[in-house]
PDB file of N, CA and C in Angstrom:
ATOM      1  N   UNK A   1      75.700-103.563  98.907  1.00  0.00           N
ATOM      2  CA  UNK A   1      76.507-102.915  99.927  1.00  0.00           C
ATOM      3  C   UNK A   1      76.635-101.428  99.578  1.00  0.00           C
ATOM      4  N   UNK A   2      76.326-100.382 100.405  1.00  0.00           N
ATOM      5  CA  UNK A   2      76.671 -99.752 100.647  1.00  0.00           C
ATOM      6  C   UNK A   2      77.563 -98.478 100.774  1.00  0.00           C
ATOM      7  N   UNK A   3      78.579 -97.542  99.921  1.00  0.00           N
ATOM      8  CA  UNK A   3      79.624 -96.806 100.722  1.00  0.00           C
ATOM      9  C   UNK A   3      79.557 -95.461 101.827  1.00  0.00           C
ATOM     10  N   UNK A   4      80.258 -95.185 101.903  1.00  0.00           N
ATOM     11  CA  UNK A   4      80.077 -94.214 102.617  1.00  0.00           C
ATOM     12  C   UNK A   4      80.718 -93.316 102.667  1.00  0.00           C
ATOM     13  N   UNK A   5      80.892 -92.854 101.437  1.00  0.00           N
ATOM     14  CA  UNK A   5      81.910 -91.649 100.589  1.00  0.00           C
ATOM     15  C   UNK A   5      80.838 -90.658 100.045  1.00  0.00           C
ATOM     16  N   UNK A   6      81.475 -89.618 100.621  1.00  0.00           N
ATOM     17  CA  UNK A   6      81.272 -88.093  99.919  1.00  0.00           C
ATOM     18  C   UNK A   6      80.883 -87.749  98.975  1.00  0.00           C
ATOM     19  N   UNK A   7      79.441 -87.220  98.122  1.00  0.00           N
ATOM     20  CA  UNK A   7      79.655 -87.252  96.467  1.00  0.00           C
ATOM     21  C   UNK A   7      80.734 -86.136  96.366  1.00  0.00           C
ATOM     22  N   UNK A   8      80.785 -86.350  95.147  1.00  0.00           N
ATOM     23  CA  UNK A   8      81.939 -85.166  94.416  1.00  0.00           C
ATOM     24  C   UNK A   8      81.500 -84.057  94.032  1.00  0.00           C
ATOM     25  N   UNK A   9      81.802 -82.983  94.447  1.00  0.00           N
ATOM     26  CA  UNK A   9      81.242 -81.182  93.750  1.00  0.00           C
ATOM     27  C   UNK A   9      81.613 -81.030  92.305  1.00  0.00           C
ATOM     28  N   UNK A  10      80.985 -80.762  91.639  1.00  0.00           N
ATOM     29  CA  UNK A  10      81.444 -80.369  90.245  1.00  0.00           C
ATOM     30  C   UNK A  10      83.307 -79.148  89.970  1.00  0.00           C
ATOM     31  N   UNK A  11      82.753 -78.287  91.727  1.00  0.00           N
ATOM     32  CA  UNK A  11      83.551 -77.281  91.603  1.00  0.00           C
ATOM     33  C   UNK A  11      85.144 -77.925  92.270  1.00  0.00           C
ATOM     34  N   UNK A  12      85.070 -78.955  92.653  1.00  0.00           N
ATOM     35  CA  UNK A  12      86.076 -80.122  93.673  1.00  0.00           C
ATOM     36  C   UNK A  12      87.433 -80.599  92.913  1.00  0.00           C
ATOM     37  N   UNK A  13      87.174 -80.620  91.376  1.00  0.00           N
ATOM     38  CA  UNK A  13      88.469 -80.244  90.482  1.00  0.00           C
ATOM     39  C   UNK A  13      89.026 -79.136  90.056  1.00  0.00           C
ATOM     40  N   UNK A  14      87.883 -77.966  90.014  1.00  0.00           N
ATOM     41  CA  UNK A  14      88.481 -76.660  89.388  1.00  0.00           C
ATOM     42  C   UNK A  14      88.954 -76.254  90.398  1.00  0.00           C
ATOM     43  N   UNK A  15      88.882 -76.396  91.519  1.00  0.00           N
ATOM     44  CA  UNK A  15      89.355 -75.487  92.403  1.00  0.00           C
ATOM     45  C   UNK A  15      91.334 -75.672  92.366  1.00  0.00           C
ATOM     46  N   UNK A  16      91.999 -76.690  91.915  1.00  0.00           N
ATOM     47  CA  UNK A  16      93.472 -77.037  91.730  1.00  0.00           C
ATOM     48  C   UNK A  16      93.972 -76.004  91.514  1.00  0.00           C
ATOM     49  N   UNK A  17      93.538 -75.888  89.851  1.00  0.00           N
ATOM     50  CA  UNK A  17      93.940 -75.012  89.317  1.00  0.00           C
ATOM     51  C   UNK A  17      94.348 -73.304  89.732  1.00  0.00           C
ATOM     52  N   UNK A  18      92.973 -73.375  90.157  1.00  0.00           N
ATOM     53  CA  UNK A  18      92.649 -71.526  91.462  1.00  0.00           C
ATOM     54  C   UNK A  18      94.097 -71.741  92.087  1.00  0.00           C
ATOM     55  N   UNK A  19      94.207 -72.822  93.052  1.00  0.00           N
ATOM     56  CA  UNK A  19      94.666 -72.749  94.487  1.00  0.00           C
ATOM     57  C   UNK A  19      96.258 -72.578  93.995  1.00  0.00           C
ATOM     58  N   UNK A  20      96.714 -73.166  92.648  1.00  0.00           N
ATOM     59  CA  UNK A  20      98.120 -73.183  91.966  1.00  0.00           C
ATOM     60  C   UNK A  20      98.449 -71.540  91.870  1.00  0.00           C
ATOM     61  N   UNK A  21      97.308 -71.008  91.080  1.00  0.00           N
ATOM     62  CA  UNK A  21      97.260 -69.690  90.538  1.00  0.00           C
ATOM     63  C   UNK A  21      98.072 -68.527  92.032  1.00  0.00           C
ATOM     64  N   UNK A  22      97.036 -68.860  92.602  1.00  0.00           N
ATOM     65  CA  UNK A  22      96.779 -68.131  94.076  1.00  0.00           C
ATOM     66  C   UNK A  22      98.245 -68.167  94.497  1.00  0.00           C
ATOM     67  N   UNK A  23      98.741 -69.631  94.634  1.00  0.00           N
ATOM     68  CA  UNK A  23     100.303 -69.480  95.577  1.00  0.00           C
ATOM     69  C   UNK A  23     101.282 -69.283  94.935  1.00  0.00           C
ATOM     70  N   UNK A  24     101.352 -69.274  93.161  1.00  0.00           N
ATOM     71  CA  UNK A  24     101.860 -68.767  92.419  1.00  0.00           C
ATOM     72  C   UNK A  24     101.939 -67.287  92.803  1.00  0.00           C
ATOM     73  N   UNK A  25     101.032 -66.405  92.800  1.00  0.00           N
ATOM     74  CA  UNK A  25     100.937 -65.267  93.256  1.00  0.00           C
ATOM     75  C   UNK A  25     101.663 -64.449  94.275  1.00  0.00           C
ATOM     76  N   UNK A  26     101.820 -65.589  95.454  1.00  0.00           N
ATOM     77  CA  UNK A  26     101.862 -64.985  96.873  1.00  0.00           C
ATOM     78  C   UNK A  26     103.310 -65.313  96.756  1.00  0.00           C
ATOM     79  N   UNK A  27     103.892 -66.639  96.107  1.00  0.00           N
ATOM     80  CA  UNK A  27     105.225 -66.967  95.765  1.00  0.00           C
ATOM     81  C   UNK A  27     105.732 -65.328  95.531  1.00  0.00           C
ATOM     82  N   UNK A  28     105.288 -64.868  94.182  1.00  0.00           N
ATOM     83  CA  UNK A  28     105.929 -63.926  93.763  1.00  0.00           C
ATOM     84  C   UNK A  28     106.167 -62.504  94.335  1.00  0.00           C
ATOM     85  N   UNK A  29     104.742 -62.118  95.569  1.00  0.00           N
ATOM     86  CA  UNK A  29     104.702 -61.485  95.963  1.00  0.00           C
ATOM     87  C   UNK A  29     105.500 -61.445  96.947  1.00  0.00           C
ATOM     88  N   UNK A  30     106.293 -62.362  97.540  1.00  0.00           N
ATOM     89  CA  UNK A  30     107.039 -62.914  98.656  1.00  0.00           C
ATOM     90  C   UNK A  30     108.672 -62.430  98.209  1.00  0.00           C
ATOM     91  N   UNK A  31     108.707 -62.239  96.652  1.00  0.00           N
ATOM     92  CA  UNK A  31     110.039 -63.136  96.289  1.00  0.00           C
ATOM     93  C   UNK A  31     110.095 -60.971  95.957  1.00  0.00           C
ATOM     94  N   UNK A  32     108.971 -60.229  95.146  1.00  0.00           N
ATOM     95  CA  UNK A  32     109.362 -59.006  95.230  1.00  0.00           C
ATOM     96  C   UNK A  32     109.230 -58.120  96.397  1.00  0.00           C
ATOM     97  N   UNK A  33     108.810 -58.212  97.390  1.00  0.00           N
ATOM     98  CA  UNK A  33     109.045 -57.791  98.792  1.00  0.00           C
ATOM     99  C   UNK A  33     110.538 -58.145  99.302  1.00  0.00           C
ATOM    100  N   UNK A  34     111.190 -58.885  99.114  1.00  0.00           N
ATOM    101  CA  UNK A  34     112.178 -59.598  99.042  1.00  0.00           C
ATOM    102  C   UNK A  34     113.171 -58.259  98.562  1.00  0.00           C
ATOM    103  N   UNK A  35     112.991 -58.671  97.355  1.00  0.00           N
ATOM    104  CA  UNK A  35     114.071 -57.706  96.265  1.00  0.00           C
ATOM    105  C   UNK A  35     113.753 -56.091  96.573  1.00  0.00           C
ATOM    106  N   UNK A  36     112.709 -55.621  97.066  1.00  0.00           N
ATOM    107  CA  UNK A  36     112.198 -54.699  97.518  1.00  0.00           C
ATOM    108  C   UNK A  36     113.355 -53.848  98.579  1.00  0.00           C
ATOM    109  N   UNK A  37     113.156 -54.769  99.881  1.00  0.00           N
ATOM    110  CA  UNK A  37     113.519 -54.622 100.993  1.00  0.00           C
ATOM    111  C   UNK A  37     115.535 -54.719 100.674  1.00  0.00           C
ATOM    112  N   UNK A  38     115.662 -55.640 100.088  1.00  0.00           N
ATOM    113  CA  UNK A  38     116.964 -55.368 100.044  1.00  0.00           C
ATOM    114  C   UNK A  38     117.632 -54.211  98.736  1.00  0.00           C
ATOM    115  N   UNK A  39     116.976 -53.826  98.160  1.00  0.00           N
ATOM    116  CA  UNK A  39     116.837 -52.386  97.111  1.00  0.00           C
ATOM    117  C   UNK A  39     117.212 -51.334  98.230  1.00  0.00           C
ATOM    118  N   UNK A  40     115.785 -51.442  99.109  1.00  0.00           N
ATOM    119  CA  UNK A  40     115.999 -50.568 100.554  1.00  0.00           C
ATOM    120  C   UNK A  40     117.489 -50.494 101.327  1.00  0.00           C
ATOM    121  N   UNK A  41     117.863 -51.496 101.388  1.00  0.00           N
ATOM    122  CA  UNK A  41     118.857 -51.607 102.425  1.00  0.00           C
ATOM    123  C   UNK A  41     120.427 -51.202 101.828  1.00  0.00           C
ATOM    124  N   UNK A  42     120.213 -51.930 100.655  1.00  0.00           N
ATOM    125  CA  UNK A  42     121.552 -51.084  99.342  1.00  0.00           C
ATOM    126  C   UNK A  42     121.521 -49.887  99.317  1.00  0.00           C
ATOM    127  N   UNK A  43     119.920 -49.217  99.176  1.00  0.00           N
ATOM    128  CA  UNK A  43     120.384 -47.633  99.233  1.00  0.00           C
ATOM    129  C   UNK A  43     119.992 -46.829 100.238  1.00  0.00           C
ATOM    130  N   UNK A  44     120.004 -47.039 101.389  1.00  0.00           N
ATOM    131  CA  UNK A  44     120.518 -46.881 102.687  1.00  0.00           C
ATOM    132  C   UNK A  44     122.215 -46.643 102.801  1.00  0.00           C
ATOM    133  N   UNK A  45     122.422 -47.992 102.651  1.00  0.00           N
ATOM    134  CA  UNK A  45     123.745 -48.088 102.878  1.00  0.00           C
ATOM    135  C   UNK A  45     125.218 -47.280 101.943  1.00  0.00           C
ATOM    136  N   UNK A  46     124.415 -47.093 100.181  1.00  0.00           N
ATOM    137  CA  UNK A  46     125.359 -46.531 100.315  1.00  0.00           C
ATOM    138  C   UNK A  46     125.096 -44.530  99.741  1.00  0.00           C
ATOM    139  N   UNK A  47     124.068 -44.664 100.467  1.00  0.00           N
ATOM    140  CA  UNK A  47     123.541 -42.892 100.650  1.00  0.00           C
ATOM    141  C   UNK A  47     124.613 -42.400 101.283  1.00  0.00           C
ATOM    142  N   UNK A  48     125.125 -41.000 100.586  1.00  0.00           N
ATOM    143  CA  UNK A  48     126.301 -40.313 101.207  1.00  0.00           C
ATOM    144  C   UNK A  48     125.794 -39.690 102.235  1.00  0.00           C
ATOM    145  N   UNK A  49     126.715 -39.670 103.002  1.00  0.00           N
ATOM    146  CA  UNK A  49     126.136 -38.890 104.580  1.00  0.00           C
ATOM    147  C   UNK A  49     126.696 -37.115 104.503  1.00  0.00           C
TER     148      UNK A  49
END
């Protein structure tokens, strides 16, 4: 009999690791845009006029 499954890429496990790395990344890049923007808005707010 038969299956009818996909072989496996050698590259089909390493790629986890990448894809962790990657949103690790964008996490952080998310989280200092974040702290960024409200840096911005603190000193906005308390700039003497």
């Amino acid at each position: 009999m038969t299956t009818h499954r996909a072989p496996k890429t050698a590259a089909g496990t390493a790629t986890q690791p990448v894809e962790r790395a990657v949103m690790a990344g964008l996490v952080l890049a998310v989280v200092a845009g974040v702290a960024w923007t409200a840096g911005m808005i603190y000193t906005l707010m308390e700039w003497p006029f």
